[in-house]
Protein backbone atom coordinates (compact mmCIF):
# COMPACT_ATOMS: atom_id res chain seq x y z
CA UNK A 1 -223.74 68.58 57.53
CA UNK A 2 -221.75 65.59 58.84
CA UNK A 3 -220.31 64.98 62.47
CA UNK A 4 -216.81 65.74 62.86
CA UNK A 5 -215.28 63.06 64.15
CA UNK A 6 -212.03 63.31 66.24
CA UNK A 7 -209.79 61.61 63.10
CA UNK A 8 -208.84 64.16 60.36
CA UNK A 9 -208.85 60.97 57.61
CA UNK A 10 -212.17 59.96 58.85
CA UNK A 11 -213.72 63.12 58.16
CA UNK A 12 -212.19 63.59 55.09
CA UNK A 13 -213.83 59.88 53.89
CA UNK A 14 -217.72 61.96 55.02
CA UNK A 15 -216.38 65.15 52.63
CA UNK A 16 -217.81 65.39 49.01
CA UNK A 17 -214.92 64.30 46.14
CA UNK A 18 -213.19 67.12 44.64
CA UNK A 19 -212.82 65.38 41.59
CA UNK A 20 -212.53 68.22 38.77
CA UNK A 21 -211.71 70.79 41.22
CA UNK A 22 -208.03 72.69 40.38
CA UNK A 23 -208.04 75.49 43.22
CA UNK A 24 -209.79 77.05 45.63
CA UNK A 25 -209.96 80.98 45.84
CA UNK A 26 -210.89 82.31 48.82
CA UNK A 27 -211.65 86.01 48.15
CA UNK A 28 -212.46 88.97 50.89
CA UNK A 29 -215.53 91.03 50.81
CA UNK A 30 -214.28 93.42 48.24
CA UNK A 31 -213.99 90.37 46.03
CA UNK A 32 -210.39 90.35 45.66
CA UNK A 33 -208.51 86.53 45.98
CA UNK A 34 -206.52 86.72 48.92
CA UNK A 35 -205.33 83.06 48.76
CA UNK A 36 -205.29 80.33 46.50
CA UNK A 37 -205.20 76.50 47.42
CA UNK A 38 -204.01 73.83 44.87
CA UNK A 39 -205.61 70.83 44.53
CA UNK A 40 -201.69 69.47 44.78
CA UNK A 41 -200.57 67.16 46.99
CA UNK A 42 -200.35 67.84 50.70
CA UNK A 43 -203.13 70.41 50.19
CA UNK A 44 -206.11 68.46 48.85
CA UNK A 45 -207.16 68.10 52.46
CA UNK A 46 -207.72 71.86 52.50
CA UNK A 47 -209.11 71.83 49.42
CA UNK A 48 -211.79 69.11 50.19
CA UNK A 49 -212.63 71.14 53.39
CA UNK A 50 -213.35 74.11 52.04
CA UNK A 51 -215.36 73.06 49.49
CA UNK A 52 -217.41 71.43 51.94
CA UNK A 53 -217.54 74.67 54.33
CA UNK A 54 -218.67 76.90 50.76
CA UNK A 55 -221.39 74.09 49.68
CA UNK A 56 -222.71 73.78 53.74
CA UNK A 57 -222.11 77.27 54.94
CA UNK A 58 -222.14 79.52 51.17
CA UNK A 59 -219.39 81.61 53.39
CA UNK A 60 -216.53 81.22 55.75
CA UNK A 61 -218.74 82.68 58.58
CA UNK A 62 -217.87 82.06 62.09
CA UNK A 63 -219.98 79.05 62.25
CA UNK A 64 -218.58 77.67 58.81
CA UNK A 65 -214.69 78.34 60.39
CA UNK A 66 -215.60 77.01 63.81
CA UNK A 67 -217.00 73.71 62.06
CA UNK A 68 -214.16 73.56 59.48
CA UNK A 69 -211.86 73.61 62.83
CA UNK A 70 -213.28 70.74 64.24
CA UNK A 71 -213.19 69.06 60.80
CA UNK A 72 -209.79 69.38 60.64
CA UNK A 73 -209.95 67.55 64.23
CA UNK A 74 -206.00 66.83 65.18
CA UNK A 75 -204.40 69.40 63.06
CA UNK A 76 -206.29 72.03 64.65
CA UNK A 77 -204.77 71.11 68.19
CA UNK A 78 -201.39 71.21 65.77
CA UNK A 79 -202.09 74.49 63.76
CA UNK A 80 -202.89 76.30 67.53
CA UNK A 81 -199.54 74.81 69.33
CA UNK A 82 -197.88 75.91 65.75
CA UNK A 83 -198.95 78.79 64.33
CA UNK A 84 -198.31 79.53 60.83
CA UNK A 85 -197.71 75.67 59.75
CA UNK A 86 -200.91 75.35 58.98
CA UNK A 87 -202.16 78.57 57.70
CA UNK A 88 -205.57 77.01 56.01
CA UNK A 89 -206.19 76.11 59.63
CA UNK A 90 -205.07 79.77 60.75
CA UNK A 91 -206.99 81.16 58.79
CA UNK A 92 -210.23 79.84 59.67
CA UNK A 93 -209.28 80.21 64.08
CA UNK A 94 -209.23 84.01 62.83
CA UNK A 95 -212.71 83.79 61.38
CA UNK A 96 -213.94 81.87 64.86
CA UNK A 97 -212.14 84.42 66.56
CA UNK A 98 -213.99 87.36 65.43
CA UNK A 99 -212.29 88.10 62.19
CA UNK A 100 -213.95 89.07 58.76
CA UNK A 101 -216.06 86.14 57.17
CA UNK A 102 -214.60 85.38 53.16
CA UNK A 103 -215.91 83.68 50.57
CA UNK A 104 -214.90 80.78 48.29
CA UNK A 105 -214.70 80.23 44.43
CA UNK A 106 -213.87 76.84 43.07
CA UNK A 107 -211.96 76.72 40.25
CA UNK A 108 -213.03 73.86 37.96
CA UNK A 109 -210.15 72.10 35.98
C-alpha cells in the first residue's frame, strides 16, 4: 500500500500502470455496473486509482474509499467544496461516509 502524499501527480507516479486497461466497472452488490470509467483522457487518473483501491482493498470498502480520498489528495478538498465535479471522488466520500461498499471489474482492452 503506498503513502499518499499531499500531490495528486505524485501519487499517481506510486500507482501501478494501467497499460491494457479500457474501463473500469464499478458494479453494486447485486452485480449490476452502476458506472463505467474510460481509460480516456481526463479520466485515467480515476482509472489508475481504482485499480489500485480493487488490487489493495479487493472492494471499495470504507477503508479502500477513505484511502482512495486521500490518494486523490487536492481534488478531494476540490470534489468536497464542489460537489458533483468530481463524481469518482463523490462517490468514494459516500462509501467513507457510511454508504454501501461496490466492487470493481477491469475491463482489459
Amino acid at each position: 500500500m503506498i503513502k499518499p502524499t499531499s500531490s495528486f501527480k505524485d501519487n499517481l507516479a506510486l500507482l501501478p500502470a494501467i497499460d491494457g486497461v479500457a474501463a473500469i466497472e464499478v458494479l453494486d452488490a447485486s452485480g449490476a455496473v452502476v458506472d463505467t470509467i474510460p481509460n480516456q483522457p481526463g479520466k485515467k487518473g480515476s482509472v489508475a486509482v481504482y485499480q489500485y483501491l480493487h488490487q489493495t482493498f479487493g472492494s471499495l470498502n470504507a477503508d479502500a474509499a477513505t484511502h482512495g480520498m486521500a490518494v486523490f489528495a487536492e481534488h478531494t478538498a476540490d470534489a468536497e467544496a464542489r460537489p458533483g465535479a468530481h463524481p469518482n471522488i463523490d462517490r468514494l466520500m459516500v462509501i467513507a461516509n457510511g454508504g454501501a461498499p461496490l466492487t470493481v471489474r477491469i475491463i482489459a482492452e
